[in-house]
PDB file of N, CA and C in Angstrom:
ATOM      1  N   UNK A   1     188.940  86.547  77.625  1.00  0.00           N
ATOM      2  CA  UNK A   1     189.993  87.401  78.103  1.00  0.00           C
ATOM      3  C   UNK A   1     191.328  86.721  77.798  1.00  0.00           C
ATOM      4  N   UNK A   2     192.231  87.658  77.539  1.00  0.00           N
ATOM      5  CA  UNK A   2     193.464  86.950  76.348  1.00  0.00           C
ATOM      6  C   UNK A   2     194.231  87.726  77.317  1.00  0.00           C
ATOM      7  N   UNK A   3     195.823  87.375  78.352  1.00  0.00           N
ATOM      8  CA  UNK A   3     196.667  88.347  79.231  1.00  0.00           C
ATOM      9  C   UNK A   3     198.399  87.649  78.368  1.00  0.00           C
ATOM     10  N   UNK A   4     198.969  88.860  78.484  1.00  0.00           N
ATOM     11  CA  UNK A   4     200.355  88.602  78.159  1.00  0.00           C
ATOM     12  C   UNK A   4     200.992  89.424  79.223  1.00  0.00           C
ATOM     13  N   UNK A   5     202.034  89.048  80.001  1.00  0.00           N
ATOM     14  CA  UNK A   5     203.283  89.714  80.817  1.00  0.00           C
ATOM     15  C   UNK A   5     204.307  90.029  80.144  1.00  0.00           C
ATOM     16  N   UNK A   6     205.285  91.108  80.420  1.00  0.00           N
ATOM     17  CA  UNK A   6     206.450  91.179  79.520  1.00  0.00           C
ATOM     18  C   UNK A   6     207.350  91.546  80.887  1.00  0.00           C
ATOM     19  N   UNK A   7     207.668  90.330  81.402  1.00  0.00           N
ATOM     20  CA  UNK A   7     208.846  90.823  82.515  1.00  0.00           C
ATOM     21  C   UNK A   7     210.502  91.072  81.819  1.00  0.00           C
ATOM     22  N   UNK A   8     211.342  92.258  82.631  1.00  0.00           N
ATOM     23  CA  UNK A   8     212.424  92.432  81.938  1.00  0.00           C
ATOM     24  C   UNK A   8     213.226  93.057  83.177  1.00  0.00           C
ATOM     25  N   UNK A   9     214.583  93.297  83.232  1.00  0.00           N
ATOM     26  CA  UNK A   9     215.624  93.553  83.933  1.00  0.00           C
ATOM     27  C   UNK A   9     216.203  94.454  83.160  1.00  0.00           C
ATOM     28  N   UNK A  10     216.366  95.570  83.487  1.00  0.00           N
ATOM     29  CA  UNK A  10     217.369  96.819  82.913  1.00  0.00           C
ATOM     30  C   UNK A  10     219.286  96.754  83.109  1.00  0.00           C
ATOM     31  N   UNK A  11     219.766  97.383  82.203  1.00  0.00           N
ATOM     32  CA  UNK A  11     221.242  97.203  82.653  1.00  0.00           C
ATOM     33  C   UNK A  11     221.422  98.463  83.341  1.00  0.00           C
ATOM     34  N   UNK A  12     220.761  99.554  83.582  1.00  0.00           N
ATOM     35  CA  UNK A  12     220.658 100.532  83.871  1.00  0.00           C
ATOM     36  C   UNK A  12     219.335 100.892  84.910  1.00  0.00           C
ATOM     37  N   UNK A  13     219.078 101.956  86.116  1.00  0.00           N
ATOM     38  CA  UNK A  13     218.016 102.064  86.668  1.00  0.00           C
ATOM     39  C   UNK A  13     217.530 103.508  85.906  1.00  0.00           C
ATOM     40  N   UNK A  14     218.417 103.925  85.264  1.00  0.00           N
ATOM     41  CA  UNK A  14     218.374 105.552  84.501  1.00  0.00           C
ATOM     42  C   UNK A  14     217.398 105.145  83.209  1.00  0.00           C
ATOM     43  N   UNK A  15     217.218 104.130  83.066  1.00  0.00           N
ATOM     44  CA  UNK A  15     216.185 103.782  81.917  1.00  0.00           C
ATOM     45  C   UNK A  15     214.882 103.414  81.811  1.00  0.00           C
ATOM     46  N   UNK A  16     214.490 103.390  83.498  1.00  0.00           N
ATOM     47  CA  UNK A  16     213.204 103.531  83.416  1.00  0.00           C
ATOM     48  C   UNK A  16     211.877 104.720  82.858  1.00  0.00           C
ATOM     49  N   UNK A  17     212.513 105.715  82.376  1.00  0.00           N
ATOM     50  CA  UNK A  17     212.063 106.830  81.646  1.00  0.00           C
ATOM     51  C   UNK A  17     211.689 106.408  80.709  1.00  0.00           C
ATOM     52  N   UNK A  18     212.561 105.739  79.807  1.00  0.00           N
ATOM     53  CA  UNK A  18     212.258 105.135  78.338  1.00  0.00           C
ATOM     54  C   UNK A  18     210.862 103.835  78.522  1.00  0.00           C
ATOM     55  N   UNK A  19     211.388 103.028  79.437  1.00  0.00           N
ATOM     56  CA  UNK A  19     210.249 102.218  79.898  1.00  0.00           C
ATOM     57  C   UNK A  19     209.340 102.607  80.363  1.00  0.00           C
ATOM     58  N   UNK A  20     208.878 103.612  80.944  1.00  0.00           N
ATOM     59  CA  UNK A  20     207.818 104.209  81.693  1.00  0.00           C
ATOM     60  C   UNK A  20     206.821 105.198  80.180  1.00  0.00           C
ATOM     61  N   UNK A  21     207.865 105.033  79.027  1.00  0.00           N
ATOM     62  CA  UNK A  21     207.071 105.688  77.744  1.00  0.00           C
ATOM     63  C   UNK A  21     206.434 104.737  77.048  1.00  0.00           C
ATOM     64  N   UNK A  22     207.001 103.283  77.057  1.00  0.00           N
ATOM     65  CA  UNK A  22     206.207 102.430  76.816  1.00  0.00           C
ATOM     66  C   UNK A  22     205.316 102.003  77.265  1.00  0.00           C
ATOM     67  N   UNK A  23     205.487 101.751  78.434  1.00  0.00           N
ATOM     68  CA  UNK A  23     204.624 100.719  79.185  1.00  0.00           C
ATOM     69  C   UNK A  23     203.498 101.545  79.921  1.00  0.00           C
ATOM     70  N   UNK A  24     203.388 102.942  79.705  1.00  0.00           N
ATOM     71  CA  UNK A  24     202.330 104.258  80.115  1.00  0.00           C
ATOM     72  C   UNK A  24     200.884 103.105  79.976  1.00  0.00           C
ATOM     73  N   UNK A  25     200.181 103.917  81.203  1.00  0.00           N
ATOM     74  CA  UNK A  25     199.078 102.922  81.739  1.00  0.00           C
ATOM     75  C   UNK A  25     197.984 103.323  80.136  1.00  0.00           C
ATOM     76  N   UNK A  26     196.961 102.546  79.826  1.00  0.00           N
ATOM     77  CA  UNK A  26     196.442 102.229  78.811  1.00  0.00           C
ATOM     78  C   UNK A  26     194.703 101.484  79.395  1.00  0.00           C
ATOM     79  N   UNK A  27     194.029 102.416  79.351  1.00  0.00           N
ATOM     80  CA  UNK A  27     192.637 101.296  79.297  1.00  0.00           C
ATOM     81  C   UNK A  27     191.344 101.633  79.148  1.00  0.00           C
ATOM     82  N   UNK A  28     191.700 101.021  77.758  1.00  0.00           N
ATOM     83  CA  UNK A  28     190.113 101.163  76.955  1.00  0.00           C
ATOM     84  C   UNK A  28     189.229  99.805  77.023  1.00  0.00           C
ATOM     85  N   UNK A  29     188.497  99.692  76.306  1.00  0.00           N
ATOM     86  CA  UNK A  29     187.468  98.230  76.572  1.00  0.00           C
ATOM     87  C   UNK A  29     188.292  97.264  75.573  1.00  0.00           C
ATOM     88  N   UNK A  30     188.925  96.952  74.643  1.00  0.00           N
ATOM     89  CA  UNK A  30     189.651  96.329  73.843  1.00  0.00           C
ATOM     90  C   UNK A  30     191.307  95.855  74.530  1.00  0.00           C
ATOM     91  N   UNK A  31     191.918  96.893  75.403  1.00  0.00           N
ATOM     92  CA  UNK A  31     193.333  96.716  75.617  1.00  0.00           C
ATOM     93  C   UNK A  31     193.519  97.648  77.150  1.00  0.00           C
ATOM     94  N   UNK A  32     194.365  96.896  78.297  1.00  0.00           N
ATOM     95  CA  UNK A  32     194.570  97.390  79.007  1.00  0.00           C
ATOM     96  C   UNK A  32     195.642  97.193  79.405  1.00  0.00           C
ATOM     97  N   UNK A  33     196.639  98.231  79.901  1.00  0.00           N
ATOM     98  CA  UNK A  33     198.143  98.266  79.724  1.00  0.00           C
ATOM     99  C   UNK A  33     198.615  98.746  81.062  1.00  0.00           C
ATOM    100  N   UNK A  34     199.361  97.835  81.919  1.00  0.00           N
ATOM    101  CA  UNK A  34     199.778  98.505  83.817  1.00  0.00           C
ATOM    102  C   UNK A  34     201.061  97.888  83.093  1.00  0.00           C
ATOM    103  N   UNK A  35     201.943  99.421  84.040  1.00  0.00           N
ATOM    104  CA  UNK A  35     203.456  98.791  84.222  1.00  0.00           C
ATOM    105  C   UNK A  35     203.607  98.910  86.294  1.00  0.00           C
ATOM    106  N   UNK A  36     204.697  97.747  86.256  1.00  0.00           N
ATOM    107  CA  UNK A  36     204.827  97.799  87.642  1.00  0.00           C
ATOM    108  C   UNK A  36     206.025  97.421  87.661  1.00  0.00           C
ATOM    109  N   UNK A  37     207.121  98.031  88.810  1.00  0.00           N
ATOM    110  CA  UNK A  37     208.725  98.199  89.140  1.00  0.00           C
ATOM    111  C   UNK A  37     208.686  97.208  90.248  1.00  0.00           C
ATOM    112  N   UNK A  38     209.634  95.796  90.082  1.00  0.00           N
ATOM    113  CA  UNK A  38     209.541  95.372  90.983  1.00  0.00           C
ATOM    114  C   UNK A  38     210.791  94.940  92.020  1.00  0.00           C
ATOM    115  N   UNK A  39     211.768  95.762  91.440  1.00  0.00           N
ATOM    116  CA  UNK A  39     213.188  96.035  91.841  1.00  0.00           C
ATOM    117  C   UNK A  39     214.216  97.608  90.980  1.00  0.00           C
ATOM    118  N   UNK A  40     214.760  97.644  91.507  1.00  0.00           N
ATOM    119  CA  UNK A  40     215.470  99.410  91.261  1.00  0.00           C
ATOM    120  C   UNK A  40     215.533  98.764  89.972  1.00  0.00           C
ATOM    121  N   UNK A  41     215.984  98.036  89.152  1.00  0.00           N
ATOM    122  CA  UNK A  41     216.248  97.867  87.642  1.00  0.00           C
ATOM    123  C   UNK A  41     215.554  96.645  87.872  1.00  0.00           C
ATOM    124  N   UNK A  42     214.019  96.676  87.613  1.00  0.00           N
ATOM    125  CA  UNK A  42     213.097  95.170  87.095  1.00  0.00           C
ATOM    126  C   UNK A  42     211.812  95.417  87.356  1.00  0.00           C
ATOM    127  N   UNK A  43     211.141  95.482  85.963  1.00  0.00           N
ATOM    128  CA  UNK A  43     209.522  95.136  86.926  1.00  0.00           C
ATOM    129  C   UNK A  43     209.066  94.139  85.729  1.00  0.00           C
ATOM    130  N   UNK A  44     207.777  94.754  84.947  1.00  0.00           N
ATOM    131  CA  UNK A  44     206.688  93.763  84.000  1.00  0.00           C
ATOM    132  C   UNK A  44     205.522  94.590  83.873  1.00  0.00           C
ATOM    133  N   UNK A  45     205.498  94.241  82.897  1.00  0.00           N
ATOM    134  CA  UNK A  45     204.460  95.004  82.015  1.00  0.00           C
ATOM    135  C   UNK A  45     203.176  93.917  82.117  1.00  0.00           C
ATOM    136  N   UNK A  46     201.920  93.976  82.365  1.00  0.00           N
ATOM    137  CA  UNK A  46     200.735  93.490  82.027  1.00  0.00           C
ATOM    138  C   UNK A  46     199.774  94.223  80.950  1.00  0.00           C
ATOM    139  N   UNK A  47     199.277  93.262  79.853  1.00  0.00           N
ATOM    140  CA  UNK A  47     198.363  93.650  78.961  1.00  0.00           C
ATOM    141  C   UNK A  47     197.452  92.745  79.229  1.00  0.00           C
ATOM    142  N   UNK A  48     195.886  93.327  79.056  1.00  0.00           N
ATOM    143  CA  UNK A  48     195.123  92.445  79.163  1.00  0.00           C
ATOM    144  C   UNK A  48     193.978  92.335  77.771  1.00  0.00           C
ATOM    145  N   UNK A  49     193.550  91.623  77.017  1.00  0.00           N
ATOM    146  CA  UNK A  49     192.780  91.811  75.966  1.00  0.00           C
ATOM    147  C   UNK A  49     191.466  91.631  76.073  1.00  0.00           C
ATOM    148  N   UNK A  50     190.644  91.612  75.052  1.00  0.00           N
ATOM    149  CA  UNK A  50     188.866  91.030  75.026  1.00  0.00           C
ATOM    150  C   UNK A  50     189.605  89.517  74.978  1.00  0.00           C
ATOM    151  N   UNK A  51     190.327  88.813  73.676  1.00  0.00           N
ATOM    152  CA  UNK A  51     190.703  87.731  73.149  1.00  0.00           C
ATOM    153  C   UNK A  51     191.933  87.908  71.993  1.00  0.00           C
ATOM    154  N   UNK A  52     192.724  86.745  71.895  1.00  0.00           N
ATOM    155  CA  UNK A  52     193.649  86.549  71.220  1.00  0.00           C
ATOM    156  C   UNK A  52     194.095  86.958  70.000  1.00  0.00           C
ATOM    157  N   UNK A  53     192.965  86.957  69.207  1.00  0.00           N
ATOM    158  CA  UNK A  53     192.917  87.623  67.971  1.00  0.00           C
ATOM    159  C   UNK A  53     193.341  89.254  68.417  1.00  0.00           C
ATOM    160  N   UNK A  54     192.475  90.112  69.639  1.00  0.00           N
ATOM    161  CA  UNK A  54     192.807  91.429  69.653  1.00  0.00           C
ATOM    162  C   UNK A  54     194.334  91.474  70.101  1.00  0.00           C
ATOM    163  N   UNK A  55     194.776  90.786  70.751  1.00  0.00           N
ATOM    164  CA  UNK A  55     196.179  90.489  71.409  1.00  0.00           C
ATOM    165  C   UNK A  55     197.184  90.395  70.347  1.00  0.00           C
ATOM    166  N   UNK A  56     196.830  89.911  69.722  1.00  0.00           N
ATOM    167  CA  UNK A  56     197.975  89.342  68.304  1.00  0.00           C
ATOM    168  C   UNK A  56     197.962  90.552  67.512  1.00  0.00           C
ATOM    169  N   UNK A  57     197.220  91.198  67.187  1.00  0.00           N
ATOM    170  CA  UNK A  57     196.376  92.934  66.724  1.00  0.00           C
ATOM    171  C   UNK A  57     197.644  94.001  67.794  1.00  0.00           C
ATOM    172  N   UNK A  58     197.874  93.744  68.213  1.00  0.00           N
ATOM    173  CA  UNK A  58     198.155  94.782  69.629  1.00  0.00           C
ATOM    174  C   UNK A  58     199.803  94.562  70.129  1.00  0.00           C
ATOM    175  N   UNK A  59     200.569  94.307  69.114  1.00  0.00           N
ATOM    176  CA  UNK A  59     201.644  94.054  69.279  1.00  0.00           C
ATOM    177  C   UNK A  59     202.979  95.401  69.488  1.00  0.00           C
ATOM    178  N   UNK A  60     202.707  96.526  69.474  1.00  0.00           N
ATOM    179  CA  UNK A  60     203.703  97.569  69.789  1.00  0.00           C
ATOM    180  C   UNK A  60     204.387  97.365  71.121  1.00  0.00           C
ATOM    181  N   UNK A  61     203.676  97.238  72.548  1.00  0.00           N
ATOM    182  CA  UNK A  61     204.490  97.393  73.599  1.00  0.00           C
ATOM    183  C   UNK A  61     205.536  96.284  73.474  1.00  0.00           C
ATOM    184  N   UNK A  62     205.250  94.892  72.665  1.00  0.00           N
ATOM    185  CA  UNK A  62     206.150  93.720  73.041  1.00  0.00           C
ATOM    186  C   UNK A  62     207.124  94.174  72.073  1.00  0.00           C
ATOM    187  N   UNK A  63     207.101  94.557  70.820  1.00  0.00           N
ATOM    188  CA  UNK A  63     207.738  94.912  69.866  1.00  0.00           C
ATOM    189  C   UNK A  63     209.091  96.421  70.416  1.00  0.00           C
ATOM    190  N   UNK A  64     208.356  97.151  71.256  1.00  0.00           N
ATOM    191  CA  UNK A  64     209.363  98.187  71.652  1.00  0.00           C
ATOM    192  C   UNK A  64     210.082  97.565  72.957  1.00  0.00           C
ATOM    193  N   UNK A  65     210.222  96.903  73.780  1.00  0.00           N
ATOM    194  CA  UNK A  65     210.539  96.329  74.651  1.00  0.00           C
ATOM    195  C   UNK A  65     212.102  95.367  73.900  1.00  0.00           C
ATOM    196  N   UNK A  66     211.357  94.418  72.954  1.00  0.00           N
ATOM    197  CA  UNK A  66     212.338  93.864  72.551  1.00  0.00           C
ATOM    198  C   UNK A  66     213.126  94.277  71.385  1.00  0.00           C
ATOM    199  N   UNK A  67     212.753  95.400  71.349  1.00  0.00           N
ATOM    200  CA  UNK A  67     213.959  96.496  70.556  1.00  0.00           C
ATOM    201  C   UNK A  67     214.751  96.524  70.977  1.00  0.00           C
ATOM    202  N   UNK A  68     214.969  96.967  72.523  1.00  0.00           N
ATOM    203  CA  UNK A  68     215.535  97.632  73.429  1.00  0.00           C
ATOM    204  C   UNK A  68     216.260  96.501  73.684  1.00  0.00           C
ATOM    205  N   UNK A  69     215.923  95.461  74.069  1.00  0.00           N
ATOM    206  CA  UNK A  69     216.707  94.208  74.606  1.00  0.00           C
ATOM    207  C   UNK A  69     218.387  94.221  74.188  1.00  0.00           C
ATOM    208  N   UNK A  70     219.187  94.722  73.246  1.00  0.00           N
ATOM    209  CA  UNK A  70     219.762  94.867  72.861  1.00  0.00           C
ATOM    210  C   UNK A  70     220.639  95.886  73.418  1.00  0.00           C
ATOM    211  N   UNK A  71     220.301  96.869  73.548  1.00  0.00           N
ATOM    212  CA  UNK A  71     220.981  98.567  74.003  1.00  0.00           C
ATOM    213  C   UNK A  71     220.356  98.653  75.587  1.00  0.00           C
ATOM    214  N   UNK A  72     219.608  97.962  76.176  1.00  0.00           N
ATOM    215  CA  UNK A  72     219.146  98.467  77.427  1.00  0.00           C
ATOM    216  C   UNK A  72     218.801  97.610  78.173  1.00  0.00           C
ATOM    217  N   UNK A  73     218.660  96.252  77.853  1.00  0.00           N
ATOM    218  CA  UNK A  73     217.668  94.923  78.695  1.00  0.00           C
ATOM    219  C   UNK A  73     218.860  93.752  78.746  1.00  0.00           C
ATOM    220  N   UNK A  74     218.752  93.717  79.917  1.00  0.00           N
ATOM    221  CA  UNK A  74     219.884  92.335  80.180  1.00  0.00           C
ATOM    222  C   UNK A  74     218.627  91.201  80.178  1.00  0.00           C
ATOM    223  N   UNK A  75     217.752  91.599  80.015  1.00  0.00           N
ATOM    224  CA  UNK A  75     216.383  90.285  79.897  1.00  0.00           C
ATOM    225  C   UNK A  75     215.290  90.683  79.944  1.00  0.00           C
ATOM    226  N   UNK A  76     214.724  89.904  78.551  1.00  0.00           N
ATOM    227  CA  UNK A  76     212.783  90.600  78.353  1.00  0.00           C
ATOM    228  C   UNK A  76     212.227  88.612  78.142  1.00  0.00           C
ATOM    229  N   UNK A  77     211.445  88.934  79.254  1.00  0.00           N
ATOM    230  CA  UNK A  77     210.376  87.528  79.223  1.00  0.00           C
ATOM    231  C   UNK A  77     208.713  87.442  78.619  1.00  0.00           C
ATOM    232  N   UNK A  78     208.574  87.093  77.900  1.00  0.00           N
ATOM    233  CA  UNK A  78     207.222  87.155  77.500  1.00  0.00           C
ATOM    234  C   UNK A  78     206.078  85.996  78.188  1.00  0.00           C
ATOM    235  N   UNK A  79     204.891  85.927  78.293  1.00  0.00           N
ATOM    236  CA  UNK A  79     204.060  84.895  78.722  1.00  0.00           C
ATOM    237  C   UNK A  79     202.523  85.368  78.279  1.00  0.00           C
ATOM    238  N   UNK A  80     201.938  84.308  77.790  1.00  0.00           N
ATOM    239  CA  UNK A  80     200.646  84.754  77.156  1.00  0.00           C
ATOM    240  C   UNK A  80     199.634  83.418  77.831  1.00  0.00           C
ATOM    241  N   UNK A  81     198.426  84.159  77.777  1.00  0.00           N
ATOM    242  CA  UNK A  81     198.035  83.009  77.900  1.00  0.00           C
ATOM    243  C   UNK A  81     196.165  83.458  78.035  1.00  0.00           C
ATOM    244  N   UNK A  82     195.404  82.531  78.273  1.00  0.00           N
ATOM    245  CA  UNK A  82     193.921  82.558  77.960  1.00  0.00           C
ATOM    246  C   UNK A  82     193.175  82.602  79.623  1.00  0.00           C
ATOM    247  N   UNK A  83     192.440  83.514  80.057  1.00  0.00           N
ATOM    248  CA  UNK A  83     192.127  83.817  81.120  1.00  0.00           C
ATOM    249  C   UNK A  83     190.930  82.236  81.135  1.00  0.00           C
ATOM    250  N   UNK A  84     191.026  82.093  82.627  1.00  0.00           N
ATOM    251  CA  UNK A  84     190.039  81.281  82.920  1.00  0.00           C
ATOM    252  C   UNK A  84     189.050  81.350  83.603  1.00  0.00           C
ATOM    253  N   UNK A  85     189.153  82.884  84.150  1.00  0.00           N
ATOM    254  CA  UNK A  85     188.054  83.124  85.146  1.00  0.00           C
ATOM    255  C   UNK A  85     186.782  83.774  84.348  1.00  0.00           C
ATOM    256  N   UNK A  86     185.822  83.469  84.123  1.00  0.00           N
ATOM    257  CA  UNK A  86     184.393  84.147  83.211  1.00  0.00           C
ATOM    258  C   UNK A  86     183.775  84.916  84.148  1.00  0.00           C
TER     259      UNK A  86
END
């Protein structure tokens, strides 16, 4: 199991629409995709994979996120990492 977070802060709370098109819940046996708001402008995105290889494969939500960083995100954080629980 392969997990990446994409925490971020909006400059706007009117833009969670656009974020809520990305980060739309997702879960098949390969990729599973929760968004969660954890302030009027802030939440994080969780993806979860089989493994790293599918993770690295599966790059659109991080890729549209940090599009945006620019026109809409006063901050996008990424974190990846290798599950330890079997």
């Amino acid at each position: 199991m392969y997990g990446r977070i994409i925490s971020f802060t909006l400059l706007a709370p009117s833009l969670w629409s656009v974020v809520e098109a990305i980060g739309s819940k997702l879960n098949n046996e390969n990729h599973k995709r929760f968004l969660f708001k954890s302030a009027e402008n802030a939440g994080f995105i969780v993806e979860i994979f089989t493994d790293r290889k599918n993770a690295g494969s599966n790059l659109d939500t991080i890729k549209a996120m940090q599009g945006l960083r620019e026109q809409a995100m006063a901050k996008v954080n990424v974190s990846e990492g290798e599950g330890i629980l079997k």
